[in-house]
C-alpha atoms as a PDB file:
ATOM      1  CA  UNK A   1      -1.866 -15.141   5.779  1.00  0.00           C
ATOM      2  CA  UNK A   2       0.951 -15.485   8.091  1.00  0.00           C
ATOM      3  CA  UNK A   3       4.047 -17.092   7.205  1.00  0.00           C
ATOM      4  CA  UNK A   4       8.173 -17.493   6.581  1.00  0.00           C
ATOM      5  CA  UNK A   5       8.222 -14.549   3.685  1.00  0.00           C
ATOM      6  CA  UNK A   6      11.747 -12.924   3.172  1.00  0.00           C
ATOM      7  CA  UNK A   7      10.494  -9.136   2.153  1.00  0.00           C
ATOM      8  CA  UNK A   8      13.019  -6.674   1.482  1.00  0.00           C
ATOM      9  CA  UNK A   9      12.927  -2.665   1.056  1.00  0.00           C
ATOM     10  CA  UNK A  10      12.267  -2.098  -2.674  1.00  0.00           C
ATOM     11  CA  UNK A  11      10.189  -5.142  -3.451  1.00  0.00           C
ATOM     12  CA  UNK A  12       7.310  -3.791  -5.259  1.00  0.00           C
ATOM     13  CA  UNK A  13       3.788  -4.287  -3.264  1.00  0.00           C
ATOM     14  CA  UNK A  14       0.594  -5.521  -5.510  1.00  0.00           C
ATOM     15  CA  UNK A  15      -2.910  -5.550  -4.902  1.00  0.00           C
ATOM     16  CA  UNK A  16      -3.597  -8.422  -7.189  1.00  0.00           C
ATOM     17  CA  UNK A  17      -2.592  -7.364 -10.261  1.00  0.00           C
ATOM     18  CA  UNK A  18      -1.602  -3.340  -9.811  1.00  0.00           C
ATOM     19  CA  UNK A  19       1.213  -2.108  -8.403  1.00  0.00           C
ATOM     20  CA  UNK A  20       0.960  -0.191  -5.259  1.00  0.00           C
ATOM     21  CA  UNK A  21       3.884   1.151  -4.317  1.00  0.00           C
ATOM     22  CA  UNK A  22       7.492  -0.312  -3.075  1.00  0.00           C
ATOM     23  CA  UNK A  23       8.219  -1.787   0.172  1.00  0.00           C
ATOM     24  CA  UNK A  24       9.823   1.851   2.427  1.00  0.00           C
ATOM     25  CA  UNK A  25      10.851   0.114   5.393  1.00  0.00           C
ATOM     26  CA  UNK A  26      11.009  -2.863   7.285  1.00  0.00           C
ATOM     27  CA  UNK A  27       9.251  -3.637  10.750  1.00  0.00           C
ATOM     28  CA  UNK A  28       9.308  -6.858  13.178  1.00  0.00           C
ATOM     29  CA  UNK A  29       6.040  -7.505  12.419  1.00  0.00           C
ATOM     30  CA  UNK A  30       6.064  -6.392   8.786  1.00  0.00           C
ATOM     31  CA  UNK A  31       6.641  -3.437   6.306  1.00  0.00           C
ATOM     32  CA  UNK A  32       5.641   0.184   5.931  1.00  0.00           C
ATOM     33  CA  UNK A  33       4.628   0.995   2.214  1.00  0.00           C
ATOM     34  CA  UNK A  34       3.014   4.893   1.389  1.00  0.00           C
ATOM     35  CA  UNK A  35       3.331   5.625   4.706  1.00  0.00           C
ATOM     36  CA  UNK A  36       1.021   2.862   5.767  1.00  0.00           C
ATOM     37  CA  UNK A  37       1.958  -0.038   8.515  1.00  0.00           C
ATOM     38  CA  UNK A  38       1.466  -3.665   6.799  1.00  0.00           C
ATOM     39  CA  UNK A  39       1.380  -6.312   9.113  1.00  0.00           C
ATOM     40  CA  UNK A  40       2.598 -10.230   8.004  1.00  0.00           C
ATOM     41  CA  UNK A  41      -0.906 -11.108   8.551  1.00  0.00           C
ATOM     42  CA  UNK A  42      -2.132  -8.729   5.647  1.00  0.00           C
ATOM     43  CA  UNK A  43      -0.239 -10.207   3.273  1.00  0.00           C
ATOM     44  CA  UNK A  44      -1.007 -13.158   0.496  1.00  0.00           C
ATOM     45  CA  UNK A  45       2.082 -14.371  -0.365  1.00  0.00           C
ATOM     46  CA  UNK A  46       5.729 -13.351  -2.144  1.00  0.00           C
ATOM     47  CA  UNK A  47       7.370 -14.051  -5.155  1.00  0.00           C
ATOM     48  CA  UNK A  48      10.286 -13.380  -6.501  1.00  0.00           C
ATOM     49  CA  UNK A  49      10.632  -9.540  -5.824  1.00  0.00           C
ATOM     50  CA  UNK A  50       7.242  -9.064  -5.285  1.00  0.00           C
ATOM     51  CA  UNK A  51       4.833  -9.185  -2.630  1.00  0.00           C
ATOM     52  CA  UNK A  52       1.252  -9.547  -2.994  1.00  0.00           C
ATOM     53  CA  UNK A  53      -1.192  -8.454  -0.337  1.00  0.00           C
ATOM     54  CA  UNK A  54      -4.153 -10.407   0.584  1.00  0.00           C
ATOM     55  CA  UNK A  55      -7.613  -8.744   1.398  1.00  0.00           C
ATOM     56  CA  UNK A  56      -6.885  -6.822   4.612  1.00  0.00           C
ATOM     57  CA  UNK A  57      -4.241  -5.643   2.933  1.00  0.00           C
ATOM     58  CA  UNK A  58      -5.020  -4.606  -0.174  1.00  0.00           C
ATOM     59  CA  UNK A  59      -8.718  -3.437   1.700  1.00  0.00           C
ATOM     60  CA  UNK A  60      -6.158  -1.150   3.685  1.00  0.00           C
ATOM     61  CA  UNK A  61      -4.749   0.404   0.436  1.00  0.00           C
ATOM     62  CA  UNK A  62      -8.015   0.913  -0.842  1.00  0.00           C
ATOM     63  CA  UNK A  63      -9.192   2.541   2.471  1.00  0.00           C
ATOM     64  CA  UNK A  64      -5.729   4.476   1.910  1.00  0.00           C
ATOM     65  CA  UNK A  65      -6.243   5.855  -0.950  1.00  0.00           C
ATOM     66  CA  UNK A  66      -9.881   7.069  -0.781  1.00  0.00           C
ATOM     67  CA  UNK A  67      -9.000   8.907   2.090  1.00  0.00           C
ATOM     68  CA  UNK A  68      -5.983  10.740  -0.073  1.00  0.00           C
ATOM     69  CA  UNK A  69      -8.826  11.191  -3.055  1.00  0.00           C
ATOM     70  CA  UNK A  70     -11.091  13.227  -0.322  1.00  0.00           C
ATOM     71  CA  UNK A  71      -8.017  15.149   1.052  1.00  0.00           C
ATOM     72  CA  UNK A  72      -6.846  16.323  -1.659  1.00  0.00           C
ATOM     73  CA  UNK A  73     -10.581  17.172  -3.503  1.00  0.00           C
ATOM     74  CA  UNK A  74     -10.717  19.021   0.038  1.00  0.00           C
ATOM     75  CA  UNK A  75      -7.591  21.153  -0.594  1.00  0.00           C
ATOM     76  CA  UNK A  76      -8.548  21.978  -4.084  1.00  0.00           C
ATOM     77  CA  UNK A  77     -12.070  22.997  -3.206  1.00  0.00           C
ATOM     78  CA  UNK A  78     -10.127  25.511  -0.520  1.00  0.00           C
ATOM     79  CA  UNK A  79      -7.503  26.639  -3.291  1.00  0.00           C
ATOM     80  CA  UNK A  80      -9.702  26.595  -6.615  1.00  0.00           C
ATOM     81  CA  UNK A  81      -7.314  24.286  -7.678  1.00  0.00           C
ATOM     82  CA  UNK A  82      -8.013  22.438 -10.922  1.00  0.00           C
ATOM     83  CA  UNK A  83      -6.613  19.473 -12.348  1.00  0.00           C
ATOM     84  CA  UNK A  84      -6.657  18.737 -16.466  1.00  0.00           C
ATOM     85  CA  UNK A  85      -9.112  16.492 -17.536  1.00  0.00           C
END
């Protein structure tokens, strides 16, 4: 959804109702959060100091952070890393 949202650096990001990160930066055309670039049009709406992303958005996090789950099961599977239960 595209609209007139006023986001500032800070605002904490949700994917409905868990909290993704904080807003890291601003852009013209939106706002960088973990590194990732969130375009106006991924977002569902803001409240307060919160913004909520819609479905691209929060189906970009998701993408995100399965990709970070497979990295890092990658590294540990090179390292013999283990992580408590």
């Amino acid at each position: 959804m595209s609209g007139n949202f006023t986001i500032r650096e800070g605002m904490e990001v949700y994917g409905g109702d868990q909290l993704l990160g904080r807003v890291e930066a601003l852009r013209d055309d939106g706002f960088e959060m973990n590194g990732l670039h969130y375009t106006r049009e991924m977002l569902g709406r803001v409240e307060g100091d919160r913004v909520y992303l819609g479905d691209s958005g929060a189906d970009r996090h998701g993408e995100y952070a399965a990709a970070q789950a497979q990295r890092q099961q990658h590294y540990d599977l090179e390292t013999g890393a283990e992580h408590p239960a």
